[in-house]
Protein backbone atom coordinates (compact mmCIF):
# COMPACT_ATOMS: atom_id res chain seq x y z
CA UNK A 1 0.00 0.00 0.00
CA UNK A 2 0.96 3.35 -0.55
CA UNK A 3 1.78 6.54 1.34
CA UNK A 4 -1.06 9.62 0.35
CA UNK A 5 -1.15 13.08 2.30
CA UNK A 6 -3.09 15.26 1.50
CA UNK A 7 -3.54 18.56 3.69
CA UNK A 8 -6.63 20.64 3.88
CA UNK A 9 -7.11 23.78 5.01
CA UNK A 10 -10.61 26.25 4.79
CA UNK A 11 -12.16 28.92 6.73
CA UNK A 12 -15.11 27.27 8.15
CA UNK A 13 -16.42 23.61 8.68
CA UNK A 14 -19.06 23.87 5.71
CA UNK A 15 -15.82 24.80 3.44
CA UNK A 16 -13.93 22.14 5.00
CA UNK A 17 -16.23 19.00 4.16
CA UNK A 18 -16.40 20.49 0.66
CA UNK A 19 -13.27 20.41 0.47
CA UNK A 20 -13.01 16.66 1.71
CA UNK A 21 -15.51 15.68 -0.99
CA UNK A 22 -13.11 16.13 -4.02
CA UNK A 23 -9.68 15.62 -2.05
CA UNK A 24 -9.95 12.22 -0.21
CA UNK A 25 -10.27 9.01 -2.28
CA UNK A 26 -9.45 5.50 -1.40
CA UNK A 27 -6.11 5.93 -1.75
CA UNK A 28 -5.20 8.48 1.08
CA UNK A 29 -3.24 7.42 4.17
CA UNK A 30 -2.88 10.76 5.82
CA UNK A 31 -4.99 13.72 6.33
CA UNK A 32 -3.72 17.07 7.90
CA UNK A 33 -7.39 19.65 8.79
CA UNK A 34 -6.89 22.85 10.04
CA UNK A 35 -9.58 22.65 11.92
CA UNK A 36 -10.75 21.07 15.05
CA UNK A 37 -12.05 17.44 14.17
CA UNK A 38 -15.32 17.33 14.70
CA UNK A 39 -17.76 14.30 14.40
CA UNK A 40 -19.11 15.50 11.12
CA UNK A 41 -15.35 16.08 9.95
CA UNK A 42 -14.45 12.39 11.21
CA UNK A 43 -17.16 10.76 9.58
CA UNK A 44 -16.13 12.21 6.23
CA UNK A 45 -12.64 11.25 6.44
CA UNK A 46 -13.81 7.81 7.11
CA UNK A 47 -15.97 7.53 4.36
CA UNK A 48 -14.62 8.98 1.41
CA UNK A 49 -10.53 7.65 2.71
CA UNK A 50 -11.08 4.17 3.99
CA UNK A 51 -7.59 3.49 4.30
CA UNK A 52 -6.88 6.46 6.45
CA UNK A 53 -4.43 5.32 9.09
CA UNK A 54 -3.71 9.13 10.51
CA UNK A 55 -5.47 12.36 11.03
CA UNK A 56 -4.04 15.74 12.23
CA UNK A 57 -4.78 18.72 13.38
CA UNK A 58 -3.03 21.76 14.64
CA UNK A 59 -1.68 21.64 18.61
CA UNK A 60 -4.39 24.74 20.09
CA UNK A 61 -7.32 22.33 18.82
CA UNK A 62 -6.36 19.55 19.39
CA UNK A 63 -7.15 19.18 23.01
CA UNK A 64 -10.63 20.03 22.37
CA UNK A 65 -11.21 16.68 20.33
CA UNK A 66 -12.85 14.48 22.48
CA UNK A 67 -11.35 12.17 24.61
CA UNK A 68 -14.02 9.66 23.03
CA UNK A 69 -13.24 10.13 19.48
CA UNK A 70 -9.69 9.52 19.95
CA UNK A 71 -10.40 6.31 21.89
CA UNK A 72 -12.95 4.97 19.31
CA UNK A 73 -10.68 6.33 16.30
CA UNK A 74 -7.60 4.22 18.24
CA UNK A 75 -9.64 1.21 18.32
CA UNK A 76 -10.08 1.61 14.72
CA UNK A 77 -6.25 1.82 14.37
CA UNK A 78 -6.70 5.37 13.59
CA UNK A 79 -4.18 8.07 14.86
CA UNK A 80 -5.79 11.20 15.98
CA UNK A 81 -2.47 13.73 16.23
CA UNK A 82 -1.43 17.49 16.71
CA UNK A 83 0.97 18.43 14.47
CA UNK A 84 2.20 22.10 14.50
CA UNK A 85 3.67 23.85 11.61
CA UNK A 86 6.25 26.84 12.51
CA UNK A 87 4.50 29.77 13.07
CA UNK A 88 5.87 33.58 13.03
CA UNK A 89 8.80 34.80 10.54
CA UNK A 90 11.62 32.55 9.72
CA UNK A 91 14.93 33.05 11.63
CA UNK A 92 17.55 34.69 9.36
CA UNK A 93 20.62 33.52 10.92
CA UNK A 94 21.17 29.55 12.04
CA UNK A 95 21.97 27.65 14.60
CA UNK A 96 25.33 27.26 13.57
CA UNK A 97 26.04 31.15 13.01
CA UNK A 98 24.75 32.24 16.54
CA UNK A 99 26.32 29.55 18.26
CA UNK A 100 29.61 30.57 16.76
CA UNK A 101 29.06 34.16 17.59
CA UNK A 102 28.18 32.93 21.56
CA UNK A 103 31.45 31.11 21.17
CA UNK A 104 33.28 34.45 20.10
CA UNK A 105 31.70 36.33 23.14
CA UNK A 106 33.03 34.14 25.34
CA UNK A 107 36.56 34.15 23.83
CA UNK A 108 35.99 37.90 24.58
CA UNK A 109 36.10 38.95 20.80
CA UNK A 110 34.35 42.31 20.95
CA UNK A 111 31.28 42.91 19.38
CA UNK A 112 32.59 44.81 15.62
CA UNK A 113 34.85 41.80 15.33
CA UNK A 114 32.11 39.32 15.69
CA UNK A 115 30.04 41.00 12.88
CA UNK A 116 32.81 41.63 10.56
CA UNK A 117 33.63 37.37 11.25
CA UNK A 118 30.42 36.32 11.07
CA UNK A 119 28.76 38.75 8.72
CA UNK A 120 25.72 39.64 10.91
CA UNK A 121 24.90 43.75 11.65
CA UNK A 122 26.60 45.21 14.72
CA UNK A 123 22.94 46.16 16.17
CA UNK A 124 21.98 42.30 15.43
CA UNK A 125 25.11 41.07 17.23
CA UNK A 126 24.74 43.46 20.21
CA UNK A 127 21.04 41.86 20.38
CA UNK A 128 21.76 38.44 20.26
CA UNK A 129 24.52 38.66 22.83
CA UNK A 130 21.56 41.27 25.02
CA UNK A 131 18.75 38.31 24.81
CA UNK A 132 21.79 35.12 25.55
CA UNK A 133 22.41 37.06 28.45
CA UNK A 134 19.05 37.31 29.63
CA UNK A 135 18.37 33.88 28.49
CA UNK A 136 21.64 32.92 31.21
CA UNK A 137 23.28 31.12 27.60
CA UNK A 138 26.54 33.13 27.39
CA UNK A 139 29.18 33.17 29.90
């Protein structure tokens, strides 16, 4: 058998089982809603994807799925999941780059050396090193 996901997102639950009509088929394995689950939602899945093994929804709604319908979904061998897509604005700089400029702080490198090493804006540096102080990560 094969692996289908399909994610669907709408504005309201009358949008949303449209929407279910002409995306699920007997094929899908996966289905991501954006919003809450509800009875109505579930019984749609189930009948137009019988082969759905997992359902998800975003983390805020998810506790306000019945304890119930996860149960009886479980005993279907049905997962019931949150699963949380990154919200807000992308970070510009990685992991990699701040650690190395937290590393340079510590080696007591001052501030206009780090950005001309690493390439990031003296305000940004003198920021990052302000908040990893607060945070307790330098030093």
């Amino acid at each position: 058998m094969r692996y289908v996901r399909v994610e669907i997102k709408a504005k309201n639950n009358a949008e949303l089982l449209k929407k279910l009509d002409g995306a699920l088929n007997g094929e899908v394995t996966e289905v991501y809603v954006n919003l809450r689950p509800t009875k109505e939602i579930l019984v749609r899945i189930l009948e137009r994807a019988p082969n759905v093994r997992k359902i998800s929804c975003p983390p805020s709604l998810y506790p306000k799925v019945s304890k119930k319908i996860i149960h009886a979904l479980s005993q279907m061998g049905i997962q019931l999941l949150p699963e949380g897509y990154p919200r807000g604005r992308p970070r510009k700089y990685g992991e990699e780059t701040i650690t190395w400029l937290y590393s340079l702080a510590r080696e007591g490198v001052p501030p206009k050396e780090i950005s001309r090493r690493t390439g990031i804006p003296l305000r940004t540096v003198y920021y990052l090193l302000e908040s990893a102080q607060v945070r307790g990560e330098t030093k």
